[in-house]
Protein backbone atom coordinates (compact mmCIF):
# COMPACT_ATOMS: atom_id res chain seq x y z
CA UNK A 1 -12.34 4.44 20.27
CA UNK A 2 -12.36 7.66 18.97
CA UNK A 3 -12.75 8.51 14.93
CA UNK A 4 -9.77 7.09 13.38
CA UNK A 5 -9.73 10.31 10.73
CA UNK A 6 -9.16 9.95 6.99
CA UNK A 7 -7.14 7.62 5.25
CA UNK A 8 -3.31 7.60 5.77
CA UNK A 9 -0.41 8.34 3.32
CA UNK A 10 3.17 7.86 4.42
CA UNK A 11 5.60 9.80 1.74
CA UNK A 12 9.05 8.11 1.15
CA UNK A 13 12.15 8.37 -1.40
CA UNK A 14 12.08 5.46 -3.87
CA UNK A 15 15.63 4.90 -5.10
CA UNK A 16 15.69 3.36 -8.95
CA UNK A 17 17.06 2.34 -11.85
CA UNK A 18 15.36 3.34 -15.57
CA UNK A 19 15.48 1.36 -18.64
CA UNK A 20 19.01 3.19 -19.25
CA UNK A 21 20.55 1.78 -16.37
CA UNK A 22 20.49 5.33 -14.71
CA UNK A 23 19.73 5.52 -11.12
CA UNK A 24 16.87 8.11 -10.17
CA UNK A 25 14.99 9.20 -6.43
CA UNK A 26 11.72 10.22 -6.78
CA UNK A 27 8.79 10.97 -3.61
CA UNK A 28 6.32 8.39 -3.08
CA UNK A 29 3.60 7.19 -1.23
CA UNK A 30 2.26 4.50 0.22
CA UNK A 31 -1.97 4.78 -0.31
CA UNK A 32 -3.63 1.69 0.36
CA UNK A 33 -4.46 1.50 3.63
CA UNK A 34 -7.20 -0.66 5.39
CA UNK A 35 -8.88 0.47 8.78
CA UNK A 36 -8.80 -3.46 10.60
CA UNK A 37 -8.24 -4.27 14.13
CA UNK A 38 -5.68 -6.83 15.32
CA UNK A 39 -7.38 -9.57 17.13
CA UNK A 40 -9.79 -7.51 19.87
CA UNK A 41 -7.47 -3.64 19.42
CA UNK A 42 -9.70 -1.29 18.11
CA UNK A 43 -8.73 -1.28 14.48
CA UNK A 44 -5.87 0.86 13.19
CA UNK A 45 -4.59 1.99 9.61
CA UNK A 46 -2.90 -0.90 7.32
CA UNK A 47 -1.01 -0.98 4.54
CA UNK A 48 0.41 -4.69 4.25
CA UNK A 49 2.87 -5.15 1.70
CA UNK A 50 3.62 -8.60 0.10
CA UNK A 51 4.79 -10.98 1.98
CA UNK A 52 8.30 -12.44 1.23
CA UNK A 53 11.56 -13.40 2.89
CA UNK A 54 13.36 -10.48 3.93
CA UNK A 55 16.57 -10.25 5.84
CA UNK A 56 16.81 -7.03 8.31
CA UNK A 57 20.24 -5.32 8.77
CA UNK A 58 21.01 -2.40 11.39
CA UNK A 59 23.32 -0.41 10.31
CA UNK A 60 25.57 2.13 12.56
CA UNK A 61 27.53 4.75 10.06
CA UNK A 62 30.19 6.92 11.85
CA UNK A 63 30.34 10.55 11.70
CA UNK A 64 31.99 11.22 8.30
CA UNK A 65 31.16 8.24 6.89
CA UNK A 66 30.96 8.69 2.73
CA UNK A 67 30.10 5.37 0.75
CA UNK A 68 31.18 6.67 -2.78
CA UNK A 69 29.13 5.01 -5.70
CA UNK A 70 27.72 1.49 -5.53
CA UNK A 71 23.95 -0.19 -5.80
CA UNK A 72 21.92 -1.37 -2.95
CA UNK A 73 22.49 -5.01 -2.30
CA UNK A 74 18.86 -6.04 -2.73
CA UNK A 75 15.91 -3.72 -2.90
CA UNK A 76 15.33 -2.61 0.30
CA UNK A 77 13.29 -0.05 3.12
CA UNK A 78 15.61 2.07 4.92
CA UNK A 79 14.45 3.48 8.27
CA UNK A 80 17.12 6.07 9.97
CA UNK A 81 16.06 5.42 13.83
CA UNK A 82 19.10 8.24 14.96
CA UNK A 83 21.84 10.38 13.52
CA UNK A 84 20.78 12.08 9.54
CA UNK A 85 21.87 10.60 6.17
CA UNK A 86 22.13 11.81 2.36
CA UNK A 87 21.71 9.77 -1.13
CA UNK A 88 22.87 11.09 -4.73
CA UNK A 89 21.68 9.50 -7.42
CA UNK A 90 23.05 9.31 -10.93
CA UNK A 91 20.92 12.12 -12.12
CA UNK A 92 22.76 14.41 -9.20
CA UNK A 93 19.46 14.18 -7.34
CA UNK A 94 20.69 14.46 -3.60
CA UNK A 95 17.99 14.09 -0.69
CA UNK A 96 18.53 14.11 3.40
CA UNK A 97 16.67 11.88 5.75
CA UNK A 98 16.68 11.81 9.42
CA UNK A 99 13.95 9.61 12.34
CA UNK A 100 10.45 9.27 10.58
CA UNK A 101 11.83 9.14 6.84
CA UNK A 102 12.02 6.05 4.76
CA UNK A 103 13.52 5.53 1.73
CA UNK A 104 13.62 2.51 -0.82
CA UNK A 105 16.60 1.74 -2.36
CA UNK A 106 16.14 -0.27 -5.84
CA UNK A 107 18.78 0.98 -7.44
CA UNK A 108 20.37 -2.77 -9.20
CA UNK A 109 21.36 -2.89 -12.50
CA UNK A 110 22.89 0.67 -13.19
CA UNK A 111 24.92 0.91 -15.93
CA UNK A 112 28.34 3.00 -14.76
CA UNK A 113 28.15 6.68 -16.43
CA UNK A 114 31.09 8.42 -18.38
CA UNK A 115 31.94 10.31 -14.84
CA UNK A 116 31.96 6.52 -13.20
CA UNK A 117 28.79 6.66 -11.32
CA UNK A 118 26.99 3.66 -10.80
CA UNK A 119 23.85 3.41 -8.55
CA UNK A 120 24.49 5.82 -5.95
CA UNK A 121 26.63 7.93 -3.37
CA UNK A 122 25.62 8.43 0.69
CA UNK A 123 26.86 9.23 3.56
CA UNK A 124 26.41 10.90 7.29
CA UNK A 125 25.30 14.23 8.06
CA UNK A 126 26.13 16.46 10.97
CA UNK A 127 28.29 15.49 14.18
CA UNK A 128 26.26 11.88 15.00
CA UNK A 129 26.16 8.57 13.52
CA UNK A 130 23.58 7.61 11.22
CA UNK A 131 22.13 4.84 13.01
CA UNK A 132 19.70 3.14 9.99
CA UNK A 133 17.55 0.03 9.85
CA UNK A 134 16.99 -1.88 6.41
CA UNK A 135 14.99 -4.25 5.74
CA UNK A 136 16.04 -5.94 3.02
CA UNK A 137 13.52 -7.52 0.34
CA UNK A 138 14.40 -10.93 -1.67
CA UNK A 139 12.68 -10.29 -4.92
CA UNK A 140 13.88 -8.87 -8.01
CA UNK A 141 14.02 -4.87 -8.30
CA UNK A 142 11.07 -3.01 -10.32
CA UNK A 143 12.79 -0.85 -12.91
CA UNK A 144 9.74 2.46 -12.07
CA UNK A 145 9.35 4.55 -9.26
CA UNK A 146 6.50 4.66 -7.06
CA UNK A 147 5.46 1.01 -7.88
CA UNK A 148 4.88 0.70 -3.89
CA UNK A 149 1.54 1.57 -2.48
């Protein structure tokens, strides 16, 4: 095996909701990996999260597609596998993802704004579908950012 090199950190957007019900996105990352090998591989870079039920969705969103202001139906990772994708957040805080981004979206329990925003706003970029992957957490959403890592 050669020398597995320094401890890993994967960035992501964390989607989520303050004390004020106001939806937010904010950069993460996830830290805590642990150099283990699975059964006899040479051992690789971990970061396990909790374990929990989870229910995973693919998702195929046509060119065009615009889903104007709702919340995430559960806290959940979103992987875009094809195609790019954008997210506003109530603050007007808009960020683009495409293959190798991830975003979590916690964003339950906003509290709809005087301009009738309430959790947040995405859609498709470009001339291809956004072809997405979520996988979709059953716990109850953690009202800070970056609490993953």
């Amino acid at each position: 095996m050669s020398e597995p090199g320094p401890q890993p950190r994967i960035g992501y957007w964390h989607l989520w909701t303050d004390a004020d019900g106001v939806s937010h996105q904010q950069r993460c990352e996830l830290t805590e990996f642990e150099l283990k090998g699975v059964g006899p591989a040479d051992p690789q870079w971990n970061n396990t999260q909790p374990r929990g039920a989870a229910t995973t969705v693919f998702t195929v969103q046509p060119v065009g597609w615009v889903g104007e202001w709702h919340e995430n139906p559960a806290p959940q990772w979103i992987v875009p596998l094809a195609g790019r994708w954008w997210v506003e957040s109530m603050d007007g805080t808009r960020v683009e993802m495409g293959p190798g981004e991830l975003s979590l979206g916690e964003d339950q329990g906003c509290i709809t704004d005087a301009q009738g925003r309430n959790g947040h706003r995405s859609g498709v970029v470009g001339e291809a579908p956004a072809v997405l992957m979520t996988v979709q957490l059953h716990v109850p959403p953690v009202r800070r950012g970056c609490h993953f890592k």
